[in-house]
Protein backbone atom coordinates (compact mmCIF):
# COMPACT_ATOMS: atom_id res chain seq x y z
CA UNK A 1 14.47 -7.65 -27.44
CA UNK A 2 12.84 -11.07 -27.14
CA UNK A 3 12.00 -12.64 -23.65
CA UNK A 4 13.27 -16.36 -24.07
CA UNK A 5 14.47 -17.61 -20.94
CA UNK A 6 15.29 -20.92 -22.70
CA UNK A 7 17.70 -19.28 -24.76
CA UNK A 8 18.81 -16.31 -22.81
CA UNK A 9 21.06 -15.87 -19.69
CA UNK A 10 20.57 -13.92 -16.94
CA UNK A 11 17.14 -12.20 -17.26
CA UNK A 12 15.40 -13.71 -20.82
CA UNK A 13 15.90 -11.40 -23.05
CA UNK A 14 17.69 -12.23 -26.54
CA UNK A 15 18.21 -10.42 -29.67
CA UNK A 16 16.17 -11.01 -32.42
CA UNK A 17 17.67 -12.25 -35.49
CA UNK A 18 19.88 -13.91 -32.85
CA UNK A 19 22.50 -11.27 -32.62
CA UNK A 20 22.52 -8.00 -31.32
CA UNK A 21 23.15 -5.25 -34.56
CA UNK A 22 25.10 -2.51 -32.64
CA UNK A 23 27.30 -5.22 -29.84
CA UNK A 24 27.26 -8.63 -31.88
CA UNK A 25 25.99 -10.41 -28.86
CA UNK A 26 23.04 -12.99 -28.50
CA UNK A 27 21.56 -11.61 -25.43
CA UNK A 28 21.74 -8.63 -23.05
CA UNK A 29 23.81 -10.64 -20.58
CA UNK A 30 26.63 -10.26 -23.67
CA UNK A 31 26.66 -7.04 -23.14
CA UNK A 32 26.65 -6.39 -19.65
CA UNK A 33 29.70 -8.63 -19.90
CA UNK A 34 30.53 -6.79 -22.65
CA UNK A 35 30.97 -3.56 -20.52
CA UNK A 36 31.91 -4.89 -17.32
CA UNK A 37 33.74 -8.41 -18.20
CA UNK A 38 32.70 -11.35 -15.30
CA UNK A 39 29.59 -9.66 -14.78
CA UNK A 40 27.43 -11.68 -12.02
CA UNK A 41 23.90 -9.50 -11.79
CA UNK A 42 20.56 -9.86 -13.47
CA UNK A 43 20.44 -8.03 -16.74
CA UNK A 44 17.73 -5.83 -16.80
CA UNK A 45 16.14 -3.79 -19.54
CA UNK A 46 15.81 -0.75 -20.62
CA UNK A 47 19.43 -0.26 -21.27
CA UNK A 48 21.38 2.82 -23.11
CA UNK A 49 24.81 1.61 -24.80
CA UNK A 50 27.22 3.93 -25.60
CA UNK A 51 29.00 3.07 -29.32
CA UNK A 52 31.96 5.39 -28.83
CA UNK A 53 33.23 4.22 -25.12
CA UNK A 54 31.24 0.63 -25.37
CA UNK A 55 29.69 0.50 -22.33
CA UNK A 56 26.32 1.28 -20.76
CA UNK A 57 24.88 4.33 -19.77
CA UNK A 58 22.44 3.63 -17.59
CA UNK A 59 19.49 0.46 -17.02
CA UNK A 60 17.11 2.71 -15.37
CA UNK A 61 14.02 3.88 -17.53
CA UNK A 62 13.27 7.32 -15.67
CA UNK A 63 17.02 8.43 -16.41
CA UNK A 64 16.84 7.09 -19.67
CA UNK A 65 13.83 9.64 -20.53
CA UNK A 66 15.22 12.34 -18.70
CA UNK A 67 18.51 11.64 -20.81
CA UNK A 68 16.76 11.20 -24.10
CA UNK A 69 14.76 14.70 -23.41
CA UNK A 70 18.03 16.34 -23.28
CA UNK A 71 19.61 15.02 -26.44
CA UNK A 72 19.29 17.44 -29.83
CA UNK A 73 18.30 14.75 -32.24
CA UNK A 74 17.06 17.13 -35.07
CA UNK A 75 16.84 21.07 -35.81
CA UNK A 76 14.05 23.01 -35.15
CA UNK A 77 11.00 22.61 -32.83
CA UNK A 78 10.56 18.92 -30.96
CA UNK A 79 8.52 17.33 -28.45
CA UNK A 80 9.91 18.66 -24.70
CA UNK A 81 8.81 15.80 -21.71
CA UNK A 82 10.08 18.24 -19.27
CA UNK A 83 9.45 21.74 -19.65
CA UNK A 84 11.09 24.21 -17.51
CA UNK A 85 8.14 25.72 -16.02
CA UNK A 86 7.22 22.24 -14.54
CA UNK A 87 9.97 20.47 -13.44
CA UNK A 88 8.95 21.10 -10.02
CA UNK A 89 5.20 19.62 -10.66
CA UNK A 90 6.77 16.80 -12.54
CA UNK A 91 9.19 15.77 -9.88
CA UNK A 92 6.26 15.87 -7.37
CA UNK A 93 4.28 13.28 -9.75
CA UNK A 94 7.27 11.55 -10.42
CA UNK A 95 7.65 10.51 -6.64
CA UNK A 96 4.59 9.60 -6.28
CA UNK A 97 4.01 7.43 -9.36
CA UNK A 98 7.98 5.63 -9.12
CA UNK A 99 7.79 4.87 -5.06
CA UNK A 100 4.13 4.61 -4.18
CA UNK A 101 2.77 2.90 -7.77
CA UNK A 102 5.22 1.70 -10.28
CA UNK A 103 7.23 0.09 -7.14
CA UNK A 104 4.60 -0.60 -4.96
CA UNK A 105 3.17 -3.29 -7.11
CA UNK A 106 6.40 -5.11 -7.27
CA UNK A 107 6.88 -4.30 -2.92
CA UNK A 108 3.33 -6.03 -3.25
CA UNK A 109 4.34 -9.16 -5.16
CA UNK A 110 7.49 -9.62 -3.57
CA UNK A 111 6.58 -9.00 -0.29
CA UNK A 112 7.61 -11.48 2.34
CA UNK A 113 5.29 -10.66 5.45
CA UNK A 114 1.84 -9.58 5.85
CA UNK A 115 2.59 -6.05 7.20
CA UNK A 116 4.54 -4.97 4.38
CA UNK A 117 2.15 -5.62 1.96
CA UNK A 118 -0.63 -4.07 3.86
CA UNK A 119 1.90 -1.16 3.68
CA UNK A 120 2.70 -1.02 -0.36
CA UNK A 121 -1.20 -1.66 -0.86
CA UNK A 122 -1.98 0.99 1.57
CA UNK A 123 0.40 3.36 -0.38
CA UNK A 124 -0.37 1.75 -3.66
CA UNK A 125 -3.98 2.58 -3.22
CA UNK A 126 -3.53 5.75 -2.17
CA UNK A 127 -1.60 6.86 -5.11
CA UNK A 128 -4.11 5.91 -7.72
CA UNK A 129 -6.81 7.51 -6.14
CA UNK A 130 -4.63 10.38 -5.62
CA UNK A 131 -3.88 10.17 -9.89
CA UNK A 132 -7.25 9.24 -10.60
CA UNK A 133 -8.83 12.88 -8.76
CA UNK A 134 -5.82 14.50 -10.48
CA UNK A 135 -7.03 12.88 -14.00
CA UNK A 136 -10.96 13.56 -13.36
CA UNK A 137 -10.06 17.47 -13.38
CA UNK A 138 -7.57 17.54 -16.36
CA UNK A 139 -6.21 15.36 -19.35
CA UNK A 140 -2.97 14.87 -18.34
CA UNK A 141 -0.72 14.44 -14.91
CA UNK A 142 0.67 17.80 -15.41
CA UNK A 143 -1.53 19.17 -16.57
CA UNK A 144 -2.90 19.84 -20.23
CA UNK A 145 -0.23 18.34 -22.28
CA UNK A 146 1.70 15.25 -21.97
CA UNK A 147 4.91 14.97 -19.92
CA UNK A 148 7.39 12.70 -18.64
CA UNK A 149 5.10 12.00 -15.74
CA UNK A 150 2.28 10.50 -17.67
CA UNK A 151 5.45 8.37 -19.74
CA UNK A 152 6.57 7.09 -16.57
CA UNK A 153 3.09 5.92 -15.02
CA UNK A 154 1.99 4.74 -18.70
CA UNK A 155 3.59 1.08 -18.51
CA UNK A 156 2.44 0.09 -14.69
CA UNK A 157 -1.33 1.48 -15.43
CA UNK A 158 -1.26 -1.01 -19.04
CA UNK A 159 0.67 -4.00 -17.18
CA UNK A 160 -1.89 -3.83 -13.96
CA UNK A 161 -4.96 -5.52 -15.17
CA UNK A 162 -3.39 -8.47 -17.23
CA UNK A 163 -0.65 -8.90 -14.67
CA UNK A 164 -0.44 -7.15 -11.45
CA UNK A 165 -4.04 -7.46 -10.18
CA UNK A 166 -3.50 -11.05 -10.25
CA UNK A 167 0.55 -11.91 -9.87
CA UNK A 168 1.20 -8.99 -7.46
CA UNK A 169 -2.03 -9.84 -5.33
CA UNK A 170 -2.79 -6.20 -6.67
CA UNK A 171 -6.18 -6.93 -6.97
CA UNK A 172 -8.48 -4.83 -4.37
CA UNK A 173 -8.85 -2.15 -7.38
CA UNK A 174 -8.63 -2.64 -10.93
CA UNK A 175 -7.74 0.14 -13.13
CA UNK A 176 -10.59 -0.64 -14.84
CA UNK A 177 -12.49 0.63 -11.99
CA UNK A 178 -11.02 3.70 -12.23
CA UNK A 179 -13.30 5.98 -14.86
CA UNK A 180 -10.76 8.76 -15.43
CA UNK A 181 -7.43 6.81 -15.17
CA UNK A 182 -8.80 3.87 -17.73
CA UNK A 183 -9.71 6.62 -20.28
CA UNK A 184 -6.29 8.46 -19.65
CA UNK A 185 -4.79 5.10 -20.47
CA UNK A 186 -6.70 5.34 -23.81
CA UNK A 187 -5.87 8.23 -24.37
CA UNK A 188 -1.94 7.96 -24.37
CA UNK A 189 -2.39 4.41 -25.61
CA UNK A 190 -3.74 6.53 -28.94
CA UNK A 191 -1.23 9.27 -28.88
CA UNK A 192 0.13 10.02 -32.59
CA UNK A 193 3.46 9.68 -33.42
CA UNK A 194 4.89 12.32 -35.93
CA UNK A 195 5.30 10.16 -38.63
CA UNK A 196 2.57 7.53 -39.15
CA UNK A 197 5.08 4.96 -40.74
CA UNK A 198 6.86 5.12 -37.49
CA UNK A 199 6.29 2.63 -34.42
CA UNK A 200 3.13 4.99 -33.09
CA UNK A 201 2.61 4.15 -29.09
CA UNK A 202 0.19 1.24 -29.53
CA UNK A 203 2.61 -0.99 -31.26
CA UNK A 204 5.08 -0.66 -27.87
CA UNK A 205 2.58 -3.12 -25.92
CA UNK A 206 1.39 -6.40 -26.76
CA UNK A 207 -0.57 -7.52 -23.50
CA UNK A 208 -0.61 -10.87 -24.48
CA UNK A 209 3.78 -11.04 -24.80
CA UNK A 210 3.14 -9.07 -21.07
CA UNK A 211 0.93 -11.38 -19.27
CA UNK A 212 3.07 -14.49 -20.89
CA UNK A 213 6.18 -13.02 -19.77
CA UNK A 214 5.15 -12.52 -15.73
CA UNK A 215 3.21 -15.52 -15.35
CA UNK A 216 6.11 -17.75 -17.04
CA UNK A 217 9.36 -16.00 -16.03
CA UNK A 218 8.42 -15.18 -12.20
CA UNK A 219 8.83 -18.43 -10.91
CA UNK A 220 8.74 -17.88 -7.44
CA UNK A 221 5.51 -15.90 -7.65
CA UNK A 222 3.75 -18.98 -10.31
CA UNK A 223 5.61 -22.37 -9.95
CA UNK A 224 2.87 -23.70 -12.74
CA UNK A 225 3.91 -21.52 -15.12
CA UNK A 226 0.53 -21.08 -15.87
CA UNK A 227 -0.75 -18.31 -18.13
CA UNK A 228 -3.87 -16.93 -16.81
CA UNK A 229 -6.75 -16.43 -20.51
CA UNK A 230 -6.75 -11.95 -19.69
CA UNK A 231 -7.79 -9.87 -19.95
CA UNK A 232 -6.89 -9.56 -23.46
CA UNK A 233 -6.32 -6.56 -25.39
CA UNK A 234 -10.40 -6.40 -26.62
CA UNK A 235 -11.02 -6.82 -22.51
CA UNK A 236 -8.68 -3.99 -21.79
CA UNK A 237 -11.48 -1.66 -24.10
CA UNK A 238 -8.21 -0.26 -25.88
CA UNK A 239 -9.45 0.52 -29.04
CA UNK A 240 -12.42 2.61 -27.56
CA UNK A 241 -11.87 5.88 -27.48
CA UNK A 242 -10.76 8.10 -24.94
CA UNK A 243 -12.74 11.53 -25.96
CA UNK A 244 -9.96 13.42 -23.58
CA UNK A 245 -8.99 15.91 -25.99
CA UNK A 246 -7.61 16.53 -29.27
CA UNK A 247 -4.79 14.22 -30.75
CA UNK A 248 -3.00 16.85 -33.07
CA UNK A 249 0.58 16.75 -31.66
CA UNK A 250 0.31 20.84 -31.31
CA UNK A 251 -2.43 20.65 -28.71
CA UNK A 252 -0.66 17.02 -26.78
CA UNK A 253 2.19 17.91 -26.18
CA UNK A 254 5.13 21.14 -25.35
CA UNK A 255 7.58 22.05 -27.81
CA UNK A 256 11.41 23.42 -27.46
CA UNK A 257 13.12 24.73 -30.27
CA UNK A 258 16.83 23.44 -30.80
C-alpha cells in the first residue's frame, strides 16, 4: 500500500501498480466497499481479506498476529509469537503496551482538553518506564525470546521519535532517552528473517515515508502540512548495533512443530 491522499479515498492508501492484485480495486476504500457495498467509514490498514468468502477478516493489527500465529503455513518446526507457557505474561504486556502506549500517544495527540492529556501522558510515561526496567533486566518483553508482545510495541517505539514526540505533543521523553528500550529497538529492528532474499524486518519501515505521512495526512493536528527535517534514519542510530544477544533465529525466537 501507498499513502496518496490525492489519489486515494477515504484514508490515503492506494495500490501500487494502481490496482489491487488479489480485489482489482485502486484503493482500500474499493474494498471495504467491496465487502460491505455503501460503505461510509475511514479505511484503515492493516486489513486481512478473505479470497474464498470476499470479505474482510479483520482491520485490527493485534488480531491479525494472533490470527496469523495460528495459521499452519508450512510443515515442520516454525516461529511461535505466542507460546503456551506465556500467554498469560503476554496478555499482561499486551495491555499495557495497546492501552497505556500504542494508544496513549494517539489519546495524546487527539486530545481535546488539558486534563486528558495530562492523563494519557501520565499513563504513557508510566508505561515506558515500566518497559524500559523490564528491558534493562532481559532482551526481550517476555522474556528471552521474541514474542508477540515485543511485535506489538515494535511500530509505536520506531514511529515515536520522528513523529509522536513532536505531532502527539509526546515529547517530555524521547525514546532515545531511554538506554535499554533504544537498543531493544535495534535489536528487533536487526532481527533475521529465515530467508535473506525475503523482506527481513528493516525493509518494513522507512522513517522518512512515516514522518511524511503524519505531518501531511493529519490535518487537524498540522494545517501547514509541513514536514518537520527528523530525525532521519542515521539520527535514529539504527544501523548501530544492539549487542542484546545472539541473532541466530534458534536462540530469538520459540518454535512449534506443525
Amino acid at each position: 500500500l501507498m499513502d496518496d491522499a490525492e489519489r486515494a479515498r477515504r484514508g490515503g492508501w492506494v495500490f501500487p501498480g494502481g490496482r489491487d492484485p488479489v480485489t482489482g480495486v485502486p484503493d482500500l476504500f474499493g474494498v471495504y466497499s467491496k465487502a460491505s457495498p455503501g460503505f461510509k467509514g475511514r479505511c484503515t490498514a492493516p486489513l486481512l481479506w478473505d479470497k474464498k468468502t470476499s470479505t474482510i477478516v479483520s482491520n485490527e493489527s493485534a488480531s491479525i498476529v494472533r490470527m496469523l500465529n495460528q495459521v499452519n503455513f508450512t510443515q515442520g518446526s516454525v516461529v511461535d509469537l505466542y507460546p503456551s507457557d506465556l500467554e498469560g505474561e503476554i496478555e499482561r504486556l499486551n495491555a499495557l503496551v495497546y492501552d497505556k502506549i500504542n494508544n496513549g500517544t494517539y489519546k495524546s495527540g487527539f486530545a481535546t482538553t488539558q486534563s486528558a492529556y495530562d492523563d494519557a501522558q501520565k499513563d504513557l510515561y508510566a508505561a515506558l518506564d515500566e518497559v524500559e526496567d523490564i528491558l534493562s533486566r532481559q532482551r526481550f518483553l517476555a522474556g528471552d525470546r521474541f514474542t508477540e508482545a515485543d511485535l506489538l510495541l515494535f511500530p509505536t517505539i520506531m514511529r515515536f521519535d520522528s513523529a509522536y514526540a513532536v505531532l502527539f505533543k509526546c515529547s517530555r521523553k524521547r525514546i532515545a532517552d531511554y538506554p535499554a528500550l533504544s537498543a531493544w529497538m535495534r535489536d528487533v529492528y536487526h532481527l533475521p528473517i529465515h530467508d535473506p532474499k525475503e523482506l527481513q524486518v528493516c525493509d518494513t519501515f522507512h522513517v522518512d515515508d512515516a514522518r511524511r505521512s503524519y505531518f501531511q495526512q493529519l490535518f487537524p493536528l498540522n494545517p501547514s502540512g509541513i514536514v518537520p527535517a527528523g530525525p532521519t534514519l542515521a539520527d535514529l542510530n539504527l544501523d548501530e548495533p544492539a549487542n542484546r544477544g545472539s541473532l541466530l533465529r534458534e536462540d530469538v525466537f520459540f518454535f512449534k512443530t506443525i
